[in-house]
C-alpha atoms as a PDB file:
ATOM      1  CA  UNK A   1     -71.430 -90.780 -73.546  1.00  0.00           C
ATOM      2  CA  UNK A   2     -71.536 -89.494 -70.009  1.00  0.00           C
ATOM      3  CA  UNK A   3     -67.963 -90.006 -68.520  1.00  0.00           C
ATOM      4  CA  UNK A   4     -66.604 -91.026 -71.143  1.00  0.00           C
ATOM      5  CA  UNK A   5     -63.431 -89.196 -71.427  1.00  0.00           C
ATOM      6  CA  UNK A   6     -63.698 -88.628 -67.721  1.00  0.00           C
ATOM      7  CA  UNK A   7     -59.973 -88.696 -66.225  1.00  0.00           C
ATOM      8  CA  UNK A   8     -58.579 -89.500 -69.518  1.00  0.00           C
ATOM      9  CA  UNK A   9     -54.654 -88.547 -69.181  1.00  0.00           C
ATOM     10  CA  UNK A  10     -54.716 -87.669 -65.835  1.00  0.00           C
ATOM     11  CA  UNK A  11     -51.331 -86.665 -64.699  1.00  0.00           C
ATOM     12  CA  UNK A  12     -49.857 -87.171 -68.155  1.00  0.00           C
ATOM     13  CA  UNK A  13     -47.285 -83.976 -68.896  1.00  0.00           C
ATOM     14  CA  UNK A  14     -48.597 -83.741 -72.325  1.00  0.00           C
ATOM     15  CA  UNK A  15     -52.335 -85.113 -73.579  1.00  0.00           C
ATOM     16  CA  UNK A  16     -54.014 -84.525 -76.213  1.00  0.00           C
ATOM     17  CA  UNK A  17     -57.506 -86.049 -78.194  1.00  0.00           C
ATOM     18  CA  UNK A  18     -58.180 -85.901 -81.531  1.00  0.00           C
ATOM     19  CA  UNK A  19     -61.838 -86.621 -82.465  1.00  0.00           C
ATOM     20  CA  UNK A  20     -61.654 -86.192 -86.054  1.00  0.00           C
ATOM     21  CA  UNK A  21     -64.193 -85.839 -88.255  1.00  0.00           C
ATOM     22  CA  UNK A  22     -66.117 -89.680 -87.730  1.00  0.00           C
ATOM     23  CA  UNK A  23     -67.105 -88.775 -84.405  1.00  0.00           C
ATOM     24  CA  UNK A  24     -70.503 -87.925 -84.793  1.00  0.00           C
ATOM     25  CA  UNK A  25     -72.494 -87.224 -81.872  1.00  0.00           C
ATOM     26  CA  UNK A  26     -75.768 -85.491 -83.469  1.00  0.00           C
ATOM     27  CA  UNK A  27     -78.338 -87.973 -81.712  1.00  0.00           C
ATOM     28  CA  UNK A  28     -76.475 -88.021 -78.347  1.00  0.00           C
ATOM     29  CA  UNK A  29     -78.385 -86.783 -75.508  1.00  0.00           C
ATOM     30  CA  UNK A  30     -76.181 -87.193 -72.322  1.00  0.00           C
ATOM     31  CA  UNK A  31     -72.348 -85.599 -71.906  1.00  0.00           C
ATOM     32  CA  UNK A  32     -72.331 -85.242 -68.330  1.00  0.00           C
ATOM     33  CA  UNK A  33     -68.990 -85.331 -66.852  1.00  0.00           C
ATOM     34  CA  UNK A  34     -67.408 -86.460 -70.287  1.00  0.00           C
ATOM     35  CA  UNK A  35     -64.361 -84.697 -70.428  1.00  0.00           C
ATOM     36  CA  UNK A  36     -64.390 -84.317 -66.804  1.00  0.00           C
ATOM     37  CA  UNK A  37     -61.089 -84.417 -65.028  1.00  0.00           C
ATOM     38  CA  UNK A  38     -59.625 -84.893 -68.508  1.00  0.00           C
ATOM     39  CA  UNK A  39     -55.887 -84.028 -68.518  1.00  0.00           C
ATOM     40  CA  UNK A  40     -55.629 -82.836 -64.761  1.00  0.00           C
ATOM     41  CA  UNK A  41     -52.892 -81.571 -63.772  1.00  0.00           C
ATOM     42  CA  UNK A  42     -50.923 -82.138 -67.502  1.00  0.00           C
ATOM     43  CA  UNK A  43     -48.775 -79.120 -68.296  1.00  0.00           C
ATOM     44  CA  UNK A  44     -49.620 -78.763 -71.864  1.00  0.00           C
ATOM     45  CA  UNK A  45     -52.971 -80.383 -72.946  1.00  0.00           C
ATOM     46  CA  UNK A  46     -55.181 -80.284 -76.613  1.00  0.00           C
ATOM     47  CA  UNK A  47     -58.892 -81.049 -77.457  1.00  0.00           C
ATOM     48  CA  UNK A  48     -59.591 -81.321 -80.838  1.00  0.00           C
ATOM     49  CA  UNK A  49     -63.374 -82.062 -81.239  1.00  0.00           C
ATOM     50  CA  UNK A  50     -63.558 -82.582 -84.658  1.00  0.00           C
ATOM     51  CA  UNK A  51     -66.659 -81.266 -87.453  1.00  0.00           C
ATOM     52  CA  UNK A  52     -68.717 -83.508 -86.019  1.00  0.00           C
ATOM     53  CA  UNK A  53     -69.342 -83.055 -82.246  1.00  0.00           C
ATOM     54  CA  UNK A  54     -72.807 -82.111 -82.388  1.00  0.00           C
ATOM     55  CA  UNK A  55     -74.922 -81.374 -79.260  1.00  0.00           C
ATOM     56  CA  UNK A  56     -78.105 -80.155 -80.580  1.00  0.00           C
ATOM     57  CA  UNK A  57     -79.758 -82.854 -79.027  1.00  0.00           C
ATOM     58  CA  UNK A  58     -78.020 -82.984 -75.485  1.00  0.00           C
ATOM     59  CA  UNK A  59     -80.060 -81.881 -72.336  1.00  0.00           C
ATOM     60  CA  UNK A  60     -77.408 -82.973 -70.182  1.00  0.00           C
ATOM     61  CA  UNK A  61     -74.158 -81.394 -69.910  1.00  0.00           C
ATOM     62  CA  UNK A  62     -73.579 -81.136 -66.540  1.00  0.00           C
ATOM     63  CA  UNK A  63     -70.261 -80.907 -65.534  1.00  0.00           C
ATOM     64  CA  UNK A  64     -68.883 -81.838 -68.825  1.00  0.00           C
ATOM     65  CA  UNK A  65     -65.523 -79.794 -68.693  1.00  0.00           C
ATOM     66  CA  UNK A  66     -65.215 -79.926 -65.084  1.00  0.00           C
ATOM     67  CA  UNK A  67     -61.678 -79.298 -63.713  1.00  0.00           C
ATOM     68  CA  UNK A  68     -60.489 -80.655 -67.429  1.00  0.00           C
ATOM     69  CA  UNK A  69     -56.568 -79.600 -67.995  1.00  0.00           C
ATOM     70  CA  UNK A  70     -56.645 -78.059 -63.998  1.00  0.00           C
ATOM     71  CA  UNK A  71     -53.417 -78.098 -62.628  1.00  0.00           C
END
């Protein structure tokens, strides 16, 4: 999953993601940079991750917010 959300509504006034509850990520390892860049520079901006987002497995999370919803 590593960049997978990366730059995902970049320069959009208003983003937002919804994961829900199907999203399961409990034997995911990787989430570098996965929200990275994710809604830069949008004035209003949501992440819901859902029940389901489950990183008891990652070892790799570098960067995973980085500059997400920066303006």
């Amino acid at each position: 999953m590593s960049g997978m959300f990366q730059y995902a509504g970049q320069y959009a006034k208003t983003w937002s993601l919804n994961l829900g509850n199907n999203f399961n990520t409990s034997n995911v390892t990787t989430m570098a940079n996965m929200f990275s860049n994710a809604a830069d520079r949008a004035n209003t901006w949501s992440l819901n991750l859902g029940d389901k987002f489950d990183t008891s497995n990652v070892t790799n999370m570098a960067y995973m917010f980085d500059d997400a919803g920066s303006s």
